[in-house]
N, C-alpha and C. Protein backbone atom coordinates (compact mmCIF):
# COMPACT_ATOMS: atom_id res chain seq x y z
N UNK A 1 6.91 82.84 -83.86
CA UNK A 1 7.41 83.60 -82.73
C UNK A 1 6.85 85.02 -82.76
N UNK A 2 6.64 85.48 -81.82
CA UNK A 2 6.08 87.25 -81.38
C UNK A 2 7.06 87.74 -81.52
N UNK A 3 8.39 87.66 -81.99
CA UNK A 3 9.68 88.62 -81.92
C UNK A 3 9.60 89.33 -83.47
N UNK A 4 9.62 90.53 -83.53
CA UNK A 4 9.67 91.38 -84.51
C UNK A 4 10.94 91.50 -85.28
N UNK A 5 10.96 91.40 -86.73
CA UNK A 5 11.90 91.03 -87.32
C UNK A 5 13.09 91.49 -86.92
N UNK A 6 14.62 91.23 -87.47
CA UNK A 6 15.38 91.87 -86.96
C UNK A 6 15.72 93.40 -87.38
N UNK A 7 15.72 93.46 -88.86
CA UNK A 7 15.82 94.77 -89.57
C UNK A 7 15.42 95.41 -88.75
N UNK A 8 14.53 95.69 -87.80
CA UNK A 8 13.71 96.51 -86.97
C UNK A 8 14.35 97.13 -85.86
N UNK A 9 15.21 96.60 -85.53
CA UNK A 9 16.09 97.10 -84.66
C UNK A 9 17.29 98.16 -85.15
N UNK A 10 17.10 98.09 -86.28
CA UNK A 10 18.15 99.53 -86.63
C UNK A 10 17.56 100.14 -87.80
N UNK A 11 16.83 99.59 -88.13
CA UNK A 11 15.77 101.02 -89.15
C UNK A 11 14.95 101.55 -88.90
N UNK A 12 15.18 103.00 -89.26
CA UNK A 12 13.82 104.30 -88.11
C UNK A 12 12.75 103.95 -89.23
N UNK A 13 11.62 103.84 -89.26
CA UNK A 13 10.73 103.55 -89.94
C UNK A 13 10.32 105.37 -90.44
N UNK A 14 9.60 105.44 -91.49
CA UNK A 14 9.29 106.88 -92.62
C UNK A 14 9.13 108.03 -91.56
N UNK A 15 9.26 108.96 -91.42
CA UNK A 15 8.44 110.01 -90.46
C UNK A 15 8.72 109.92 -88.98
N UNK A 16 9.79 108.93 -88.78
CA UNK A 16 9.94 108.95 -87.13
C UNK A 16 11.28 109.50 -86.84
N UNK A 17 11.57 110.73 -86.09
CA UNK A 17 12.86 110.91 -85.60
C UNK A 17 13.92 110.19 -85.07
N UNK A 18 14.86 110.55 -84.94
CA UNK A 18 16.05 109.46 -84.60
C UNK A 18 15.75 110.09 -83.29
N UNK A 19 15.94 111.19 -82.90
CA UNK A 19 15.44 111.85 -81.39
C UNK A 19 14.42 112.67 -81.11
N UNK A 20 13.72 112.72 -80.03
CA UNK A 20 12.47 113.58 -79.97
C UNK A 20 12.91 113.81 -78.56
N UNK A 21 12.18 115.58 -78.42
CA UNK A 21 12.83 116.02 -77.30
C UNK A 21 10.91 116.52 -76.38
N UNK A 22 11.40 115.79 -75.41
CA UNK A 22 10.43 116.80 -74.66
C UNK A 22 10.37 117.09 -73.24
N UNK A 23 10.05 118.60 -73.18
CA UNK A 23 10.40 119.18 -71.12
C UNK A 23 9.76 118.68 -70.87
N UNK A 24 10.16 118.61 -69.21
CA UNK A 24 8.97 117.96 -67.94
C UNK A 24 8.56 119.34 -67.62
N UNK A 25 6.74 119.05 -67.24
CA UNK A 25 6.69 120.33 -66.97
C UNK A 25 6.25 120.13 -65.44
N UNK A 26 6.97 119.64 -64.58
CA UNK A 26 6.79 119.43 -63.26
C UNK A 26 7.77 119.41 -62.88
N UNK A 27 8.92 119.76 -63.32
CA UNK A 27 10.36 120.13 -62.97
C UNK A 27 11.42 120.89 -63.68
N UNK A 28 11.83 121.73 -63.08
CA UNK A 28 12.41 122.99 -63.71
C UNK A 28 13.61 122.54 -64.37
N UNK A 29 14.04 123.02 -65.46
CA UNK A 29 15.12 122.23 -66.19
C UNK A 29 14.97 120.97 -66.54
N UNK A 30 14.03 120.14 -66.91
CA UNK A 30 14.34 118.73 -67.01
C UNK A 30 13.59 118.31 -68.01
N UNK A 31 14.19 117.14 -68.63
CA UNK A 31 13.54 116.81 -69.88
C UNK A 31 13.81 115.49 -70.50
N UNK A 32 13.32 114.93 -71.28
CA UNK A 32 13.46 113.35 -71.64
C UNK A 32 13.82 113.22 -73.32
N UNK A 33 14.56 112.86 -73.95
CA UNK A 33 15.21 112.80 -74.89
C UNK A 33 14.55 111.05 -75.12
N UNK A 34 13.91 111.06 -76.34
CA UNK A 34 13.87 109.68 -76.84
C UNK A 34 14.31 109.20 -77.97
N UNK A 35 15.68 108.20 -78.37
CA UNK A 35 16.34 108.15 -79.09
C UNK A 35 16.26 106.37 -79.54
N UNK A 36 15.49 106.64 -81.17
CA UNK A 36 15.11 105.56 -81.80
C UNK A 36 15.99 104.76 -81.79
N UNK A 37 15.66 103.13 -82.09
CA UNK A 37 16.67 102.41 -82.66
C UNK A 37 18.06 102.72 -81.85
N UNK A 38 18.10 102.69 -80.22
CA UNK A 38 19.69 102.65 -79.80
C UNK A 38 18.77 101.59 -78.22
N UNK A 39 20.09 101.47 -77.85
CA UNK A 39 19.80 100.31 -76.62
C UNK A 39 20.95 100.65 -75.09
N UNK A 40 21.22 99.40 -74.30
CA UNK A 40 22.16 100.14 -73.24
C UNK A 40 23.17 100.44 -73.79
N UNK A 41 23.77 100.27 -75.12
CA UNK A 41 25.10 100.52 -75.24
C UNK A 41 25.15 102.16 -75.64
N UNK A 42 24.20 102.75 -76.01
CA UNK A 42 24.23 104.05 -76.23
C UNK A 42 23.67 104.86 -75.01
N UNK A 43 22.95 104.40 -74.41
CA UNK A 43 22.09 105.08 -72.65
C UNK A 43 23.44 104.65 -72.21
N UNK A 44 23.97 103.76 -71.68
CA UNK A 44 24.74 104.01 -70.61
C UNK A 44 26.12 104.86 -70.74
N UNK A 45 26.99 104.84 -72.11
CA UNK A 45 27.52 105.68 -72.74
C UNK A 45 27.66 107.44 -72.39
N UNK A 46 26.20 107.28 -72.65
CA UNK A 46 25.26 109.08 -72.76
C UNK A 46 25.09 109.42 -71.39
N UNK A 47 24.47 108.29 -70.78
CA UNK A 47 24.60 108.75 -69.30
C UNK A 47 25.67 109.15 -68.76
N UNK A 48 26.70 107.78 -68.50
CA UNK A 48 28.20 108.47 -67.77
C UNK A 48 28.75 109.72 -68.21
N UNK A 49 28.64 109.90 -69.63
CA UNK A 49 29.08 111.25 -70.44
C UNK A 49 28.33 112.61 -69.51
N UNK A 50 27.07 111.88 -69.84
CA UNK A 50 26.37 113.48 -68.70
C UNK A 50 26.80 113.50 -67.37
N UNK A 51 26.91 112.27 -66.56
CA UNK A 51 27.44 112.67 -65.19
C UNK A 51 28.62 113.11 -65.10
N UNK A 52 29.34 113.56 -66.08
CA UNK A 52 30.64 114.53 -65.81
C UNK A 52 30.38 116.06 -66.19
N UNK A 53 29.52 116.26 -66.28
CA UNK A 53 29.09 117.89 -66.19
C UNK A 53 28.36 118.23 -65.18
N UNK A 54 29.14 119.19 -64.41
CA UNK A 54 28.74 119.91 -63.39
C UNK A 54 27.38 119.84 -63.42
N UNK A 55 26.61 120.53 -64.78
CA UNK A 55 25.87 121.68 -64.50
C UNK A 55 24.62 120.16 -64.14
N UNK A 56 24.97 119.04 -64.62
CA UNK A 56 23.85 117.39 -64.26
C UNK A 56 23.78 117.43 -63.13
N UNK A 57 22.69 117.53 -62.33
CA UNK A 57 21.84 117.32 -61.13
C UNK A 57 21.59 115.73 -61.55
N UNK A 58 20.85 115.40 -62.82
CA UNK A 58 20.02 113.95 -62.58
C UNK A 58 20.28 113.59 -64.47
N UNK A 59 20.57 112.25 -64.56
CA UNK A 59 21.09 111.92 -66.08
C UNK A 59 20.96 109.81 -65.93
N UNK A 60 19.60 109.65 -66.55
CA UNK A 60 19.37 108.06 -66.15
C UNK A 60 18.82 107.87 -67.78
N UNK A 61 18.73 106.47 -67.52
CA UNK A 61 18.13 106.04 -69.39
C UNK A 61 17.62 104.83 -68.86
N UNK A 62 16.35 104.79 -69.62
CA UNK A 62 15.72 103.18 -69.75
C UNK A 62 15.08 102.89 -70.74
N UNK A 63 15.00 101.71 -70.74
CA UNK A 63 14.45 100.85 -72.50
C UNK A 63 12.99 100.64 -71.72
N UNK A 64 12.19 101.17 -72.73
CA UNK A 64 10.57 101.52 -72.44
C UNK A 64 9.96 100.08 -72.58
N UNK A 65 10.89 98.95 -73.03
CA UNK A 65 10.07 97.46 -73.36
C UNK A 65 11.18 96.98 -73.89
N UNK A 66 11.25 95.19 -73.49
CA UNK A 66 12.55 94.95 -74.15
C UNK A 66 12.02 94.67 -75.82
N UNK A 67 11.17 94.78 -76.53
CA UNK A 67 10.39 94.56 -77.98
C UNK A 67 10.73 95.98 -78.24
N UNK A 68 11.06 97.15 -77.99
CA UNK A 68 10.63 98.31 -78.06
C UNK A 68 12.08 98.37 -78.47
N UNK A 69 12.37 99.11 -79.75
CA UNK A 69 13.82 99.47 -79.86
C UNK A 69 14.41 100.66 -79.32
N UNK A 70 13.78 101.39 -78.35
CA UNK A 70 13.89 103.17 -78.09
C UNK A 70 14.54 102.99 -76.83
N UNK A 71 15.41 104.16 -76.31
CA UNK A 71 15.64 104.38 -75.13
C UNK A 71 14.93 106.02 -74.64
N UNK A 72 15.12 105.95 -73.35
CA UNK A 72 14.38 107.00 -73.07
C UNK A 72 15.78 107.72 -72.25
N UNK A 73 16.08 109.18 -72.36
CA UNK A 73 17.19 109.58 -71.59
C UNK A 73 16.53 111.01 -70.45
N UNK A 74 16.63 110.61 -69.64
CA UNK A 74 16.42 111.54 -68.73
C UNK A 74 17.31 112.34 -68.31
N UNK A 75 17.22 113.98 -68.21
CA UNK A 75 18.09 114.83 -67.69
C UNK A 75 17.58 115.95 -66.85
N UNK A 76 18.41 116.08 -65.89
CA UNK A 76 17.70 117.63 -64.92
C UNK A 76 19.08 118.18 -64.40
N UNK A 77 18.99 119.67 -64.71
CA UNK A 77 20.29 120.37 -65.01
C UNK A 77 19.93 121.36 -63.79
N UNK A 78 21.22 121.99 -63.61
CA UNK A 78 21.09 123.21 -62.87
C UNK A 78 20.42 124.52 -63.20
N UNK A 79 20.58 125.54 -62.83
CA UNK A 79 19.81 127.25 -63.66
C UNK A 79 20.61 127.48 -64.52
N UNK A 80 22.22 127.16 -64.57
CA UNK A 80 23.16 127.85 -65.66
C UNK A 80 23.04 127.02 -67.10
N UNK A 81 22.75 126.06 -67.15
CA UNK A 81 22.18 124.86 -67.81
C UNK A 81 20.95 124.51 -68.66
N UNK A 82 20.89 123.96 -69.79
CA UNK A 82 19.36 123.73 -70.17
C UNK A 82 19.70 122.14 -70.33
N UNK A 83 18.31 121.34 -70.23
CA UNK A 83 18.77 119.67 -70.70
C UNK A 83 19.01 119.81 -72.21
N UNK A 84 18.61 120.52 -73.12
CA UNK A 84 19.27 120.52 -74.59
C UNK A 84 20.74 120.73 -74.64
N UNK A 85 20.97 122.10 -73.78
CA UNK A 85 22.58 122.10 -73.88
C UNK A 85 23.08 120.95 -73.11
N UNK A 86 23.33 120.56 -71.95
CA UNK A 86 23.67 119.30 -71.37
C UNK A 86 23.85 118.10 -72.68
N UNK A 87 22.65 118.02 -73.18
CA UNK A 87 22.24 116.62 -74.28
C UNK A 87 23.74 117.13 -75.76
N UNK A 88 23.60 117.77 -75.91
CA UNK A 88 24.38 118.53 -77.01
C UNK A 88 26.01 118.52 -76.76
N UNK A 89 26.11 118.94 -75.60
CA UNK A 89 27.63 118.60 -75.30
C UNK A 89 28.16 117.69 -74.73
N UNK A 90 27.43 116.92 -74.42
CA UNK A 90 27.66 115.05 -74.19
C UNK A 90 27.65 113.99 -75.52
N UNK A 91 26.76 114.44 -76.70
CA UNK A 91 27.04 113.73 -77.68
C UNK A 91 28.48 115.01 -78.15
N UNK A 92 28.74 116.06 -78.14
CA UNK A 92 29.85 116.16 -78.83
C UNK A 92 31.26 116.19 -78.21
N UNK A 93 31.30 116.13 -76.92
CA UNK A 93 32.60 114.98 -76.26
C UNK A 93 32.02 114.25 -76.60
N UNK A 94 31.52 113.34 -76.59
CA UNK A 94 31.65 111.95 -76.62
C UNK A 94 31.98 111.46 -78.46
N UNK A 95 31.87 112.57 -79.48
CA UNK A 95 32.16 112.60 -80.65
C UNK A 95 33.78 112.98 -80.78
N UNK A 96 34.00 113.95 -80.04
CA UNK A 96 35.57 114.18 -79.83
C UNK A 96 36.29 112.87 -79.32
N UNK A 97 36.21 111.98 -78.20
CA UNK A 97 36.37 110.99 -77.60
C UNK A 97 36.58 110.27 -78.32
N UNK A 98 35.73 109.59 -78.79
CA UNK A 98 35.58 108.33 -79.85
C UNK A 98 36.81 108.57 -81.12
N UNK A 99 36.66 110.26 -81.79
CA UNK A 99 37.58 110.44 -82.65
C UNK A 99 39.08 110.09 -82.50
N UNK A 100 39.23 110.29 -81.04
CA UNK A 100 40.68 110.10 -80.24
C UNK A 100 41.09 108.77 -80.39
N UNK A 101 39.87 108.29 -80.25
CA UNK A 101 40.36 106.93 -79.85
C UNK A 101 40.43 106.03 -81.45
N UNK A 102 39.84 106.64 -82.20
CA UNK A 102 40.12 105.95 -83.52
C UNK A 102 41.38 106.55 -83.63
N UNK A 103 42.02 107.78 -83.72
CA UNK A 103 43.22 108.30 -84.35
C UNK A 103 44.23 107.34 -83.62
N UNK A 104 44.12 107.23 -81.98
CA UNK A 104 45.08 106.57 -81.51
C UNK A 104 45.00 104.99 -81.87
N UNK A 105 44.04 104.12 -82.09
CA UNK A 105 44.41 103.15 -82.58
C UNK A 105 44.94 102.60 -84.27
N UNK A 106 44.21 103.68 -85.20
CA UNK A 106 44.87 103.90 -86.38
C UNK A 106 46.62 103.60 -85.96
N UNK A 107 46.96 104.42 -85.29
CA UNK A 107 48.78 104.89 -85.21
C UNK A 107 48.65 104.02 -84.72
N UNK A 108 48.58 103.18 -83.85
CA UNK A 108 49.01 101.87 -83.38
C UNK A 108 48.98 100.42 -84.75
N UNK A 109 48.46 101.04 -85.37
CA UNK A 109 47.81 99.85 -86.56
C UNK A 109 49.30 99.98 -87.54
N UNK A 110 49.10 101.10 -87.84
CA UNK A 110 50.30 102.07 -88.63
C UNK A 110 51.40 101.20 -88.13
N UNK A 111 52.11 101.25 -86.78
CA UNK A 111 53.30 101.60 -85.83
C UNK A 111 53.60 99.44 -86.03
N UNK A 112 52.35 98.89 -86.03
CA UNK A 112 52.83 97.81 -85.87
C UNK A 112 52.79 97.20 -87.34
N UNK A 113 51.68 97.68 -87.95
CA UNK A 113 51.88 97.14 -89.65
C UNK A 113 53.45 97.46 -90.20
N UNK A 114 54.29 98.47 -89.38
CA UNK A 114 55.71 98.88 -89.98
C UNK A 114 56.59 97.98 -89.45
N UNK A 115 56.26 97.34 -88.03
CA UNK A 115 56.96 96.20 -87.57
C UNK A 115 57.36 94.67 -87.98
N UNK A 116 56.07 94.73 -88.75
CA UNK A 116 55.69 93.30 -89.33
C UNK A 116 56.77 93.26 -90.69
């Protein structure tokens, strides 16, 4: 089979970033974030996260090949805005978020392990 092993899909191979950032230089504010080893469950995630900030004009992701383990994240921000800051405070709500949601199901784990 042509399908590349599986390990490959979640190990960054020696010397390759987990993210690489680079501006468009044909549009003001905007820039493409490429983030190794993740798929739609992390683009679409990252996306909705960015379309709740104002300062997102434009916030899309696509898988460059389905063999290809990378996503590509696109962003174009307003003037008050850079796509780094945008990119930066979408992974850290979305780090706050997630934390919430472990604490609240912990206490639920807690609340019913005391029931039992």
């Amino acid at each position: 089979m042509n399908a590349p092993d599986r390990y490959e899909r979640f190990v960054i191979p020696e010397g390759t970033k987990k993210v690489s950032y680079e501006r468009d230089t044909k549009i003001l504010n905007a820039a493409s974030f490429t983030i190794e080893r993740e798929d739609h469950t992390i683009g679409n995630i990252l996306r909705m996260q960015l379309h709740k900030d104002p300062n997102v004009l434009f916030a899309g992701y696509k898988l460059s090949h389905p063999l290809e383990y990378k996503i590509i994240v696109r962003i174009h921000t307003t003037s008050q805005s850079s796509p780094m800051q945008a990119y930066n405070q979408s992974i850290n709500d979305l780090d706050r978020e997630l934390d919430h949601l472990k604490n609240a199901f912990e206490a639920e784990m807690a609340k019913f392990s005391k029931d039992c």
